[in-house]
N, C-alpha and C. Protein backbone atom coordinates (compact mmCIF):
# COMPACT_ATOMS: atom_id res chain seq x y z
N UNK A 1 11.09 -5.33 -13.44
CA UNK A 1 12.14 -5.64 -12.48
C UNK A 1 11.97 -7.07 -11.98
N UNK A 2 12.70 -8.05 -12.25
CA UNK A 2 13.02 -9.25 -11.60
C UNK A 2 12.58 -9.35 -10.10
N UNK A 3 12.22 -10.72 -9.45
CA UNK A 3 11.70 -10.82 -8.43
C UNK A 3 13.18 -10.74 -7.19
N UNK A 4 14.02 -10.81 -7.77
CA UNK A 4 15.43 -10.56 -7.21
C UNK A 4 15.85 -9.40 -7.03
N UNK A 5 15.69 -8.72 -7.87
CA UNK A 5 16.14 -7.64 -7.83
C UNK A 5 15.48 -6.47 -6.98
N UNK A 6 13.67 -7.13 -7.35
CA UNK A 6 12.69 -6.72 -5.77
C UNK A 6 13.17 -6.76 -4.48
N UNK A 7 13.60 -7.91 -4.30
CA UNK A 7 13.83 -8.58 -3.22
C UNK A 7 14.81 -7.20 -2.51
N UNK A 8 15.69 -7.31 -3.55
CA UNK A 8 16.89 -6.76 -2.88
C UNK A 8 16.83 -5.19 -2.36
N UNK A 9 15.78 -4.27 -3.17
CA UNK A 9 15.55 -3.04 -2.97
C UNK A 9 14.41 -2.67 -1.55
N UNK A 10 14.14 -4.41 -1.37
CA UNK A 10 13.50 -4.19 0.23
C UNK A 10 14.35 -4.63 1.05
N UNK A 11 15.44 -5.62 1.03
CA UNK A 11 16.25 -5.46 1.73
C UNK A 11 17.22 -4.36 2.04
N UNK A 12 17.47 -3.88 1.13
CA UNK A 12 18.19 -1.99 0.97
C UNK A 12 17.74 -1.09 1.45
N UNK A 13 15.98 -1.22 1.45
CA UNK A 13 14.94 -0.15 2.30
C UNK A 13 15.21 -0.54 4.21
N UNK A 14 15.69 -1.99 4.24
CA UNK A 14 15.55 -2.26 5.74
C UNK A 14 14.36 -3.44 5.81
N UNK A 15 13.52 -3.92 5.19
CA UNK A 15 13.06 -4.73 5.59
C UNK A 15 13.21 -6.00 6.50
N UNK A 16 14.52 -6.86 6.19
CA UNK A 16 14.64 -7.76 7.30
C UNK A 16 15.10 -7.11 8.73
N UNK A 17 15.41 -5.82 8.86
CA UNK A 17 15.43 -5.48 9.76
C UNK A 17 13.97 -5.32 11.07
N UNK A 18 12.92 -4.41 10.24
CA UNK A 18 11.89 -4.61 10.56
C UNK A 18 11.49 -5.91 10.92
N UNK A 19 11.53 -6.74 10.10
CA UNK A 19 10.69 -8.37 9.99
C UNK A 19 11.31 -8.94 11.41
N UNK A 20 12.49 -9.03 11.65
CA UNK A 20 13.45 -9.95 12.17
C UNK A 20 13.88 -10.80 11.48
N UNK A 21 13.57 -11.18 10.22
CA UNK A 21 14.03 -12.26 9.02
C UNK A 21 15.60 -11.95 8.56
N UNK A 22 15.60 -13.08 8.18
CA UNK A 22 17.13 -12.82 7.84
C UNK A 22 16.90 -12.49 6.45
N UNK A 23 17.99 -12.18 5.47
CA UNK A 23 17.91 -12.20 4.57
C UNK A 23 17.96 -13.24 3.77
N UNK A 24 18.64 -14.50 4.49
CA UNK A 24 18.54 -16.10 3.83
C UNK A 24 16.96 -16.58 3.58
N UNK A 25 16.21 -16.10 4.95
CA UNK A 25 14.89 -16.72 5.00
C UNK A 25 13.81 -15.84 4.31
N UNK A 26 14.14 -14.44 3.81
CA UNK A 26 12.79 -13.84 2.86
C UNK A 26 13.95 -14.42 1.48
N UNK A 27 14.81 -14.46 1.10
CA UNK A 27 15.11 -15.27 -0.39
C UNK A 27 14.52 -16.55 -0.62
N UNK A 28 14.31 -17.24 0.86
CA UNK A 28 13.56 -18.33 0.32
C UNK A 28 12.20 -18.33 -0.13
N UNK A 29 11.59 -17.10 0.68
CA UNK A 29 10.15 -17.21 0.52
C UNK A 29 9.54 -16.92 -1.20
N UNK A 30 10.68 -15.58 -1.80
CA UNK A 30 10.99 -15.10 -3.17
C UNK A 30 11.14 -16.10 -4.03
N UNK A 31 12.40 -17.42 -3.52
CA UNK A 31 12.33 -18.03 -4.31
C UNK A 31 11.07 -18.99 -4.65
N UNK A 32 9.88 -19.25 -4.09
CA UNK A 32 8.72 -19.82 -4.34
C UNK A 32 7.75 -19.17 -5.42
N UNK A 33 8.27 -18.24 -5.49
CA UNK A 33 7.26 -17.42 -6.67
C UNK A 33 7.67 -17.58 -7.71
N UNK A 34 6.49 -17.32 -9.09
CA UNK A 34 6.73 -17.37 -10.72
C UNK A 34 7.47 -15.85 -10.68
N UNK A 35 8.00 -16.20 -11.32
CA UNK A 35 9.01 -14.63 -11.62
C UNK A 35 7.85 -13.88 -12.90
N UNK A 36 6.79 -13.02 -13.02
CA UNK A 36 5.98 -12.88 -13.64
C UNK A 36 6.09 -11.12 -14.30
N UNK A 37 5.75 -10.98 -15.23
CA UNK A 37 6.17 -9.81 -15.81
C UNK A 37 4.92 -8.63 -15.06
N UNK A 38 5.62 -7.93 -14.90
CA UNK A 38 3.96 -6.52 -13.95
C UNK A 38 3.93 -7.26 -13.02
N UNK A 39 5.18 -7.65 -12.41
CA UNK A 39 4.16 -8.18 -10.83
C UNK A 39 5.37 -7.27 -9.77
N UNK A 40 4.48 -7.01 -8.52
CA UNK A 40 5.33 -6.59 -7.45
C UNK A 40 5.13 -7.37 -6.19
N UNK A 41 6.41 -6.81 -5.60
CA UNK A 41 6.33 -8.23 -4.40
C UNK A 41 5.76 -7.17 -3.24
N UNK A 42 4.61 -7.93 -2.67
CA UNK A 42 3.85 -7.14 -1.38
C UNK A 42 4.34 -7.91 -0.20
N UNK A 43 4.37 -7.38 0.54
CA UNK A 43 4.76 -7.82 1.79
C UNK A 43 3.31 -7.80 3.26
N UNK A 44 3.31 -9.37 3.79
CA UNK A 44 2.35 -9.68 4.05
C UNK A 44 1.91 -8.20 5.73
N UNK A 45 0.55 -8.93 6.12
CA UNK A 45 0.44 -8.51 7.16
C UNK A 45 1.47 -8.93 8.71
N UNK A 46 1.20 -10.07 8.52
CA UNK A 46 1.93 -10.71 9.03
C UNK A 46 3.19 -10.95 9.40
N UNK A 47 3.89 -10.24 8.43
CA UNK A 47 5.45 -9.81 8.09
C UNK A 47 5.84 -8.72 8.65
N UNK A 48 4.74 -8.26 8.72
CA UNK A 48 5.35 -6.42 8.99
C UNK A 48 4.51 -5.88 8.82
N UNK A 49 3.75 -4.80 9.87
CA UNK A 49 2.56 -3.86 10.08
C UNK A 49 3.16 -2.93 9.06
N UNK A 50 1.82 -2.34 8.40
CA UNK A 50 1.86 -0.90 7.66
C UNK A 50 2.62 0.22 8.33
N UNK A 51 2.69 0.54 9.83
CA UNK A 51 3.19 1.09 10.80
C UNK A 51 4.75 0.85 10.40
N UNK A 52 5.25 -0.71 10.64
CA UNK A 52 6.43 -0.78 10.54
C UNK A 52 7.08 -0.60 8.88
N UNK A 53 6.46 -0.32 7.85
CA UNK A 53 6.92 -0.45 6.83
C UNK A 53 6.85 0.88 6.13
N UNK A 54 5.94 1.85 6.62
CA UNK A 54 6.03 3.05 6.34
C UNK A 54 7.36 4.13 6.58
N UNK A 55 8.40 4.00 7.59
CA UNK A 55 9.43 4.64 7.67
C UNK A 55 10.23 4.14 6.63
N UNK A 56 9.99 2.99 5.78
CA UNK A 56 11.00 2.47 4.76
C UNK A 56 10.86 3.32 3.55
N UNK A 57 9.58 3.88 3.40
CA UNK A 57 9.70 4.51 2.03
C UNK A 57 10.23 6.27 1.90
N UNK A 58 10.54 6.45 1.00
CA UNK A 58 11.77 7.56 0.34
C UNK A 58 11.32 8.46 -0.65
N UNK A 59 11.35 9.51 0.04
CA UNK A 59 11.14 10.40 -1.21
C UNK A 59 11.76 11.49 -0.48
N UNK A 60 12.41 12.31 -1.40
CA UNK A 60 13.63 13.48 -1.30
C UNK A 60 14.10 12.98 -0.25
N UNK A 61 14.88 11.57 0.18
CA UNK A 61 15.31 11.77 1.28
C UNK A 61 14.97 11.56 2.59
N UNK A 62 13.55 11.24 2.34
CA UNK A 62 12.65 11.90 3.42
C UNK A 62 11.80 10.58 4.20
N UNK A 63 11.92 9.71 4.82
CA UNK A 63 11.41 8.44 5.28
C UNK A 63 9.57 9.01 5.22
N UNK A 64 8.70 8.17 5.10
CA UNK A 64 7.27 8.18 4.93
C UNK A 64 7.03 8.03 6.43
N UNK A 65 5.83 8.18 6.98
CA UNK A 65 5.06 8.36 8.16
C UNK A 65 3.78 7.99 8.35
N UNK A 66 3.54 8.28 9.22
CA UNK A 66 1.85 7.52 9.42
C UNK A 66 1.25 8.59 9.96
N UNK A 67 0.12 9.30 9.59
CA UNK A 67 -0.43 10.54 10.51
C UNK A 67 -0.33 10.53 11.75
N UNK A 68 -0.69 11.06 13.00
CA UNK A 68 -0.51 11.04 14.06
C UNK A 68 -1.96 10.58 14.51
N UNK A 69 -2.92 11.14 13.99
CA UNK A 69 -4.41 10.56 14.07
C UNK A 69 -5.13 9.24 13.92
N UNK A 70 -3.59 8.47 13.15
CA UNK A 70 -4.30 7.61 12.71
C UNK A 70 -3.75 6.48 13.66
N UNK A 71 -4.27 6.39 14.97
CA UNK A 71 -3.33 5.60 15.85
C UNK A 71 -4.20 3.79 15.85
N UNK A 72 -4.72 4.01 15.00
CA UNK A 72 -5.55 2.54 15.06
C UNK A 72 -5.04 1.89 13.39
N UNK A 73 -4.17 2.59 13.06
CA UNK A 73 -3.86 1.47 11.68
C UNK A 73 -3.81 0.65 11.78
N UNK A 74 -3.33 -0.83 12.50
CA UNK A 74 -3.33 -2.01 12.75
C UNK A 74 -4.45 -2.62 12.56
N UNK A 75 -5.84 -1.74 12.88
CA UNK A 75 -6.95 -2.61 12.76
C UNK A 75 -7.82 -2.57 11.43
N UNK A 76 -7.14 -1.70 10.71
CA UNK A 76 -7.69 -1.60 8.93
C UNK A 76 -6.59 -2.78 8.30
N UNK A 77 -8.40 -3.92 8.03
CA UNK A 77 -7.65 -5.26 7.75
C UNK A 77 -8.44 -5.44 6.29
N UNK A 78 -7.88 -6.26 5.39
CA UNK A 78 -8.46 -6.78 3.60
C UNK A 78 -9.82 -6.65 4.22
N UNK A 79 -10.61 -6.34 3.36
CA UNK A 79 -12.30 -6.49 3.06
C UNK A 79 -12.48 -7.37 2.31
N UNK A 80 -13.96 -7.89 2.96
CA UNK A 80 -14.52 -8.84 2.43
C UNK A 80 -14.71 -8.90 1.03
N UNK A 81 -14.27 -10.07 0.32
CA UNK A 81 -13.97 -10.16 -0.95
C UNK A 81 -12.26 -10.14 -1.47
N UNK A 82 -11.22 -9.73 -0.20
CA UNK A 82 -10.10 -9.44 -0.63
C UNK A 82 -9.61 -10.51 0.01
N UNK A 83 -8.87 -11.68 -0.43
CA UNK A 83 -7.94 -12.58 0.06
C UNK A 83 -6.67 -12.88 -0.22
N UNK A 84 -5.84 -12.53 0.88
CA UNK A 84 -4.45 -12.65 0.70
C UNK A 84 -3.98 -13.88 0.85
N UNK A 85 -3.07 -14.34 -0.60
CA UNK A 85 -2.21 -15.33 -0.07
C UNK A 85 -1.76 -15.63 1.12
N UNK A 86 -1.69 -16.23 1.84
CA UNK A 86 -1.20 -17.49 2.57
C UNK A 86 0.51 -17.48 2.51
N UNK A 87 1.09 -16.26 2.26
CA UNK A 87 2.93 -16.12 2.09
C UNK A 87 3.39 -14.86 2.79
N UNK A 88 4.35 -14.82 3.10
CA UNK A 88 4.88 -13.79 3.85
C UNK A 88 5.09 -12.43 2.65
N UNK A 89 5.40 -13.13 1.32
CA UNK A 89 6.07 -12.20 0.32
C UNK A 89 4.80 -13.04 -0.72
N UNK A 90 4.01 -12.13 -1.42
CA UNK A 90 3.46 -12.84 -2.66
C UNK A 90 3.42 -11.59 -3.56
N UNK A 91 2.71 -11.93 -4.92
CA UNK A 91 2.56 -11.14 -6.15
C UNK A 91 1.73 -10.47 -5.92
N UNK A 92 1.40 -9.14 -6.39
CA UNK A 92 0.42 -7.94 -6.82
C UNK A 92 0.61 -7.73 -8.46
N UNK A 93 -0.34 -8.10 -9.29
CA UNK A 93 0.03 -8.17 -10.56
C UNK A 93 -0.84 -7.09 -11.09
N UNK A 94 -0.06 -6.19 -11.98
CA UNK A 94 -0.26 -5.15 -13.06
C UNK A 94 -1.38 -3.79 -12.03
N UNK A 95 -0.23 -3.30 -11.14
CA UNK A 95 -1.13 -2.01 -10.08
C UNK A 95 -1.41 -0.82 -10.76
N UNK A 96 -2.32 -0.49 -10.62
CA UNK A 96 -2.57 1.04 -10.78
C UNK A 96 -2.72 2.09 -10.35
N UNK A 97 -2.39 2.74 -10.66
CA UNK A 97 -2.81 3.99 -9.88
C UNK A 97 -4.10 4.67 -9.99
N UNK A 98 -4.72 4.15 -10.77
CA UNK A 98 -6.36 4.86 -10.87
C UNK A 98 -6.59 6.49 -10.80
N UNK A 99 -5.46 6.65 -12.31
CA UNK A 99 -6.10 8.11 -11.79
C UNK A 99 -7.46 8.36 -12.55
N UNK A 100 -7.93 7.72 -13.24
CA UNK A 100 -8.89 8.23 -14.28
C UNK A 100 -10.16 7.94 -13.36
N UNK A 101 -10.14 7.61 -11.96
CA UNK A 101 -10.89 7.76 -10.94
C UNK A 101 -10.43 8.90 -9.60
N UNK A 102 -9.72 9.79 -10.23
CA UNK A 102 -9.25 11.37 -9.32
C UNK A 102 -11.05 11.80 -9.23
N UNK A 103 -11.23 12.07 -8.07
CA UNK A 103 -12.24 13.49 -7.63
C UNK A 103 -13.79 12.30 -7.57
N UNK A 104 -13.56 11.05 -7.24
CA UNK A 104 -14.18 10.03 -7.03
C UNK A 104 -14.46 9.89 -5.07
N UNK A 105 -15.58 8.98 -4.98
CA UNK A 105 -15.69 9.03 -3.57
C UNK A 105 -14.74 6.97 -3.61
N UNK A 106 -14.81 6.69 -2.41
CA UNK A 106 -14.32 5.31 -2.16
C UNK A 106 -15.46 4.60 -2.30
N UNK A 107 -16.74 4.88 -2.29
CA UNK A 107 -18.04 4.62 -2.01
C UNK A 107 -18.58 4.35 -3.51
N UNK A 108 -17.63 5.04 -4.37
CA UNK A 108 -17.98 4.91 -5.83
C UNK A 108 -17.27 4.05 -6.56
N UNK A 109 -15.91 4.86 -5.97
CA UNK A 109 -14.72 3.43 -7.05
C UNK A 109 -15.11 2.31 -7.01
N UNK A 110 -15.14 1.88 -5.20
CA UNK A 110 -14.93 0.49 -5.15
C UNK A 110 -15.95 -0.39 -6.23
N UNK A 111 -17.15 -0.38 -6.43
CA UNK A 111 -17.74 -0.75 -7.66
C UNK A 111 -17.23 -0.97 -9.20
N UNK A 112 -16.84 0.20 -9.09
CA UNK A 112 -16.20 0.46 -10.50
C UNK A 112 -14.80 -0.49 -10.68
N UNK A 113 -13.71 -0.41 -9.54
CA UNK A 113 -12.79 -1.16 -9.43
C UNK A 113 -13.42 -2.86 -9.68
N UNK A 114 -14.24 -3.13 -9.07
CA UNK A 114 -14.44 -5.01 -9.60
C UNK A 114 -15.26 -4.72 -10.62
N UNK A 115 -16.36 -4.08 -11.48
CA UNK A 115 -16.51 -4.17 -12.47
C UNK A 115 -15.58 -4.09 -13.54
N UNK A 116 -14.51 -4.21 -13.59
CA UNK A 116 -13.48 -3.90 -14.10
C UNK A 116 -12.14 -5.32 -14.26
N UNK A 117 -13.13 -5.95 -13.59
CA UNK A 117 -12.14 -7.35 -12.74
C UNK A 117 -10.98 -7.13 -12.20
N UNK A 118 -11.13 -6.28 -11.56
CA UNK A 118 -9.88 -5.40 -10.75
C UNK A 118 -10.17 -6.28 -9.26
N UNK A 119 -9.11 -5.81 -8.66
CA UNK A 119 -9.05 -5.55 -7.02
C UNK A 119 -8.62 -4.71 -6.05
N UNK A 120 -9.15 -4.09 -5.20
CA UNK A 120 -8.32 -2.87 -4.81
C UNK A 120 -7.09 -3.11 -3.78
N UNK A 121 -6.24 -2.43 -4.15
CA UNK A 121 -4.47 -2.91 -3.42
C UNK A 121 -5.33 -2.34 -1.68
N UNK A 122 -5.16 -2.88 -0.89
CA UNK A 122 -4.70 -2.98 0.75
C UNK A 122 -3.61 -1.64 0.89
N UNK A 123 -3.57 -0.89 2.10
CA UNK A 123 -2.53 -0.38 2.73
C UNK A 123 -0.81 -0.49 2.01
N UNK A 124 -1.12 -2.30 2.97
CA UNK A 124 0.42 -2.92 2.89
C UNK A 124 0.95 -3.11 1.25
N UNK A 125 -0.16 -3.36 0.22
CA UNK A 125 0.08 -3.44 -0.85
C UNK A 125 0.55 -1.89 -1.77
N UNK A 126 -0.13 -1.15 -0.93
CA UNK A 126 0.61 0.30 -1.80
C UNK A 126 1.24 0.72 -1.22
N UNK A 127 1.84 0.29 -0.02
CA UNK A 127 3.40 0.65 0.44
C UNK A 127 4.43 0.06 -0.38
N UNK A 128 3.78 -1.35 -0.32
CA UNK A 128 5.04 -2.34 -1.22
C UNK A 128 5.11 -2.10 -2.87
N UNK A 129 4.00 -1.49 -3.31
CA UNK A 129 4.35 -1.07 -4.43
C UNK A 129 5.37 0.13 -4.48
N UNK A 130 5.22 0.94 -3.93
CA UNK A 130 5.83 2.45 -3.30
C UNK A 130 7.70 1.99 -3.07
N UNK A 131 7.49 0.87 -2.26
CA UNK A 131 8.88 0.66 -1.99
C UNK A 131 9.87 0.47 -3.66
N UNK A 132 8.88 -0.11 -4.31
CA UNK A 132 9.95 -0.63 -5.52
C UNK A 132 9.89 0.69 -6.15
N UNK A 133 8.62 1.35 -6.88
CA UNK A 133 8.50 2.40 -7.92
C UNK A 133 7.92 3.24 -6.94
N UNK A 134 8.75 3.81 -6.35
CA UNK A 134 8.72 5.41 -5.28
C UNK A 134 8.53 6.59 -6.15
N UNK A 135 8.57 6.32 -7.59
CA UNK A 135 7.90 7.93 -8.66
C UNK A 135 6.45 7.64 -8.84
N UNK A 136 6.14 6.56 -8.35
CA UNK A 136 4.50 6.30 -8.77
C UNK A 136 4.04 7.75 -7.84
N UNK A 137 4.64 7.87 -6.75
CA UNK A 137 3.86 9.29 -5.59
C UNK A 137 4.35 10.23 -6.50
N UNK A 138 3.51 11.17 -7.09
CA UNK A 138 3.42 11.95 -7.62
C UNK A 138 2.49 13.44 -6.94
N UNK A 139 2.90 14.58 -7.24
CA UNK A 139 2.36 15.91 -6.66
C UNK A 139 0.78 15.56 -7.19
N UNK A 140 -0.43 15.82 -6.74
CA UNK A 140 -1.37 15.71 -7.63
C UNK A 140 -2.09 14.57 -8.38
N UNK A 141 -1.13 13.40 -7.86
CA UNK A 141 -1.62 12.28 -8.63
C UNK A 141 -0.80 11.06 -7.56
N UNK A 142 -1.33 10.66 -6.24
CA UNK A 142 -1.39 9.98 -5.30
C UNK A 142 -2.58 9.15 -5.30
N UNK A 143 -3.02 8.34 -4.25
CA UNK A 143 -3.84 7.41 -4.22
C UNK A 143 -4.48 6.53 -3.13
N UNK A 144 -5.72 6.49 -3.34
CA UNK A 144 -6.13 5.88 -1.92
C UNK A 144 -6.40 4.42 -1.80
N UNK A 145 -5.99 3.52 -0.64
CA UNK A 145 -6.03 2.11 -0.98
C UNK A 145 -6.92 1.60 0.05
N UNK A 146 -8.16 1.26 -0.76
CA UNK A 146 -9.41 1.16 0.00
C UNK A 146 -9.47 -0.67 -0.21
N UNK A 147 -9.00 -1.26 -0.36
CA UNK A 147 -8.99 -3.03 0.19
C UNK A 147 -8.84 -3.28 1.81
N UNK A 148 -8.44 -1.67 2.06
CA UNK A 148 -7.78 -1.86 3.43
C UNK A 148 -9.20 -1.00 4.53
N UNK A 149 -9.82 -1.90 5.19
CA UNK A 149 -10.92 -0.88 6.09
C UNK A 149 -11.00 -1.56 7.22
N UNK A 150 -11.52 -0.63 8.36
CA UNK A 150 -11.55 -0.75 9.68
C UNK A 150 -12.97 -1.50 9.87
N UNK A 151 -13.15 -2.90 10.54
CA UNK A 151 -14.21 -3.09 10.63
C UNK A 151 -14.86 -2.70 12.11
N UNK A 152 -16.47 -1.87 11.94
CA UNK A 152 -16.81 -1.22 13.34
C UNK A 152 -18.12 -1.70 13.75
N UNK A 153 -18.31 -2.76 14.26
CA UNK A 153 -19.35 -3.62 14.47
C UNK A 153 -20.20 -3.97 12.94
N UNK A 154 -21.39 -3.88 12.75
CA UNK A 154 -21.28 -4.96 11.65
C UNK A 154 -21.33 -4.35 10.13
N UNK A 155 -20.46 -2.95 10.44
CA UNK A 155 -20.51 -1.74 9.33
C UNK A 155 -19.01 -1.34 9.05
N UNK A 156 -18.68 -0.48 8.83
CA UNK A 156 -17.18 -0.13 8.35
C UNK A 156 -16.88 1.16 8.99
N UNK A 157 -16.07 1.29 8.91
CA UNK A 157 -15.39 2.83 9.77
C UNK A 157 -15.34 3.71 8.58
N UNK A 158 -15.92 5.36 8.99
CA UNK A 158 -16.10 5.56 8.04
C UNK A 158 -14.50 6.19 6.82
N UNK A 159 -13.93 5.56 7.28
CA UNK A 159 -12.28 6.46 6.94
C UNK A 159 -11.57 5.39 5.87
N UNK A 160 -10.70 5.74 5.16
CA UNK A 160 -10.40 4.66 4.23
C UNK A 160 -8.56 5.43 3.51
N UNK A 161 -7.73 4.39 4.35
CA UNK A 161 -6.71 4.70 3.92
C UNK A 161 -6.53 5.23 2.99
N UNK A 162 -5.46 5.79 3.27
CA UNK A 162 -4.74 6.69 1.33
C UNK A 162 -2.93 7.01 1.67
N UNK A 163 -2.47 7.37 0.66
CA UNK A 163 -1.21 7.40 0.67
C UNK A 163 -1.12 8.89 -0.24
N UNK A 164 -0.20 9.72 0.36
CA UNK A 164 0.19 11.26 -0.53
C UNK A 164 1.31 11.33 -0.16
N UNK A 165 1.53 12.82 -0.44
CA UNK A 165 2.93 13.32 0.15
C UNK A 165 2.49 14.60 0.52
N UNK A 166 3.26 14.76 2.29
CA UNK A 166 3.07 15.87 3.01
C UNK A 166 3.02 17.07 2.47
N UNK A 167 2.47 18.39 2.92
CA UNK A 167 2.52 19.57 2.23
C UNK A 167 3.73 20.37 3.85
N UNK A 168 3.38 19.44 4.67
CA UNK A 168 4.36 19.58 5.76
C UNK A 168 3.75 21.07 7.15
N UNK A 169 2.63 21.03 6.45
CA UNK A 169 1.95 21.68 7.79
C UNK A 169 1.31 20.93 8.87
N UNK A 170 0.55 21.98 9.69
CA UNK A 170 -0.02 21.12 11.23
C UNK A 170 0.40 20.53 11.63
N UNK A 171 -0.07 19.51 12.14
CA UNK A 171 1.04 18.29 12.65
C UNK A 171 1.72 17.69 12.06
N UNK A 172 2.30 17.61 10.65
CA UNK A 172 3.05 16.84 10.27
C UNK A 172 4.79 17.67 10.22
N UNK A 173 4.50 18.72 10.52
CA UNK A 173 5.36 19.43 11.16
C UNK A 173 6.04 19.98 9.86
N UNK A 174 7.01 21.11 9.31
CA UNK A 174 7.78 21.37 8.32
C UNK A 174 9.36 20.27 7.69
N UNK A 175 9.28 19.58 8.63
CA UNK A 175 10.74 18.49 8.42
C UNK A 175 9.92 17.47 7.83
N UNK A 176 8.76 17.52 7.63
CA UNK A 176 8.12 16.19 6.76
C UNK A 176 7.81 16.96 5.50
N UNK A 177 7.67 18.15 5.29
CA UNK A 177 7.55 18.33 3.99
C UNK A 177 7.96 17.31 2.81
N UNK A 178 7.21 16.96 1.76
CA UNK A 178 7.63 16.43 0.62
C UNK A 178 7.78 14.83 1.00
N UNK A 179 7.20 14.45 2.67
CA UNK A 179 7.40 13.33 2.25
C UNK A 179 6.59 11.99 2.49
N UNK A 180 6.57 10.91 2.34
CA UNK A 180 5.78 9.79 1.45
C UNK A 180 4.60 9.95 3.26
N UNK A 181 2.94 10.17 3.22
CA UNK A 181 2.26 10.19 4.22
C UNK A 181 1.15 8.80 3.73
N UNK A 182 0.86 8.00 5.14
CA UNK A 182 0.09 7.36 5.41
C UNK A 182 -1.13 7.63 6.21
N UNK A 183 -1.84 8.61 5.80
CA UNK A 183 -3.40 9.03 6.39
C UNK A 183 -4.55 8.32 5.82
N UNK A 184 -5.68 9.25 5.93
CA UNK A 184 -6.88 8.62 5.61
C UNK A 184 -7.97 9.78 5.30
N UNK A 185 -8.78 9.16 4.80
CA UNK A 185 -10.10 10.19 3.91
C UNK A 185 -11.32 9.70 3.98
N UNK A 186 -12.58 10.52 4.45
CA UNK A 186 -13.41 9.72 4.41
C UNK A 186 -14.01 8.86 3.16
N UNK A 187 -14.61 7.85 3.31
CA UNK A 187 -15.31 6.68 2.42
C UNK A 187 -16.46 8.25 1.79
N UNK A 188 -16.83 8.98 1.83
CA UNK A 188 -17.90 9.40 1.03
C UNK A 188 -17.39 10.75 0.63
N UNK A 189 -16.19 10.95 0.58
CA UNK A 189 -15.73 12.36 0.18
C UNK A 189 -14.88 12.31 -1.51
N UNK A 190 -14.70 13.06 -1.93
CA UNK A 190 -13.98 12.77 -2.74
C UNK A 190 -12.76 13.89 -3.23
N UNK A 191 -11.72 13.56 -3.71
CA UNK A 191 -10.17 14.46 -3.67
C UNK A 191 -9.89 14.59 -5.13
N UNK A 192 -9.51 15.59 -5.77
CA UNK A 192 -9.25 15.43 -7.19
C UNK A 192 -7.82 14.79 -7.67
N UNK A 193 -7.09 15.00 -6.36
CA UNK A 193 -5.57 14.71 -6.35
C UNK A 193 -5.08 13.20 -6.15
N UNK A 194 -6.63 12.22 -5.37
CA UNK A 194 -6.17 10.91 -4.96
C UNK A 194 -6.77 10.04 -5.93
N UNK A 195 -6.12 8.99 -6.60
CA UNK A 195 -6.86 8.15 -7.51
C UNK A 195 -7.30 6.62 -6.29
N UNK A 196 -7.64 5.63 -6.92
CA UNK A 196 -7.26 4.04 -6.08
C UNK A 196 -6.98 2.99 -6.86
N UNK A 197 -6.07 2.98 -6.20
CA UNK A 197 -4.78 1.93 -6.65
C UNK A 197 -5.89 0.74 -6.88
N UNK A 198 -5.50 -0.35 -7.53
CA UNK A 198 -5.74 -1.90 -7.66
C UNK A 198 -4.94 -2.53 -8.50
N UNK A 199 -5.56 -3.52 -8.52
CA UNK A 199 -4.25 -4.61 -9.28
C UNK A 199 -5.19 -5.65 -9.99
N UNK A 200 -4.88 -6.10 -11.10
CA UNK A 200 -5.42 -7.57 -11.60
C UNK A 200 -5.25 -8.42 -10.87
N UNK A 201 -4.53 -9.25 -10.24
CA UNK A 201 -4.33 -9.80 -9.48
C UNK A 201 -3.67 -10.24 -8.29
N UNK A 202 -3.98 -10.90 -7.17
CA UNK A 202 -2.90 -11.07 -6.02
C UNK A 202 -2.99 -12.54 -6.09
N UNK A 203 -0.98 -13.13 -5.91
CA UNK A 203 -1.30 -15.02 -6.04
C UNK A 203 0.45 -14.76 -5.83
N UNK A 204 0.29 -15.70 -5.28
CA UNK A 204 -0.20 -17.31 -6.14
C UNK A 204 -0.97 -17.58 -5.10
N UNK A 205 -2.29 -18.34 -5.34
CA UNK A 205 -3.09 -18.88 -4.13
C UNK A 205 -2.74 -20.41 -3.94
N UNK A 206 -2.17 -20.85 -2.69
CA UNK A 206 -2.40 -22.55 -2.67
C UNK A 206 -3.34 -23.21 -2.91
């Protein structure tokens, strides 16, 4: 999919609404990028909290959410080693879904992910993938995006974002059934159902 045609399916989701951007001023930011084949357009921190970008995504219908527990998302920021462009809108090139790391701890992938010359997608990065290819959430084959961690004095929190889809009990109430959830899992557990996302690369770097 063209970097235009990206563009436009986040403007369709609501994004400049969220942002306050117009739609003149994120085309400009689009237009600065290589139009590159496997790439998706992520949308920065800075642009728009994970919070605010999670009601944009769609499945049956169904706007995505943020657990209710998880009232500190804002402060799960890139880990050390992860550096984001310097753009409001930049590239995530060739993402995965990692399932052939299902029933893995975060404590394990993450290794495996840079031996691999990988990087692991951020939060905001597997929303924005989500926004363009919304069939990537799959029953059974979802994913956790561990670039993204809480730092808790000079150690990590032990919880590590992930992205599924509701089964629509407990608190997420029965009207969320089936749809796109922003929770978390601990760093030393492991799920057979969640893979972790990464990407070859994030750029363009100045």
């Amino acid at each position: 999919m063209s970097l235009t045609d990206q563009l436009q399916r986040l403007l369709d989701a609501g994004l400049a609404d969220v942002t306050g951007s117009s739609p003149t001023e994120l085309a400009a930011c689009v237009a600065a990028l290589p139009d590159e084949p496997q790439s998706v357009l992520a949308v920065h921190p800075e642009l728009a909290t994970a919070r605010q970008l999670a009601p944009l995504l769609r499945r049956h219908d169904k706007p995505g959410f943020v657990v209710d527990d998880m009232v500190d998302l804002e402060q799960f920021v890139p880990i050390d080693g992860v550096a984001l462009p310097d753009r409001p809108l930049y590239l995530v090139r060739e993402p995965d879904r990692g399932d052939d790391m299902r029933n893995w701890s975060p404590d394990e992938a993450l290794p495996a992910i840079l031996e691999r010359g990988r990087t692991p997608l951020t939060v905001h990065e597997g929303i924005s993938w989500l926004l363009q290819e919304p069939k990537i959430l799959e029953p059974n084959h979802c994913f956790m995006t561990i670039g993204s961690r809480k730092p808790k004095g000079k150690t990590l929190d032990a919880r590590t974002p992930a992205i599924w889809i509701s089964g629509g009990t407990g608190r997420d109430g029965t009207a969320r059934r089936r749809a796109p959830k922003i929770g978390w899992c601990w760093a030393n557990n492991r799920h057979t159902w969640l893979g972790f996302a990464s990407a070859r690369h994030r750029g363009p770097v100045d």
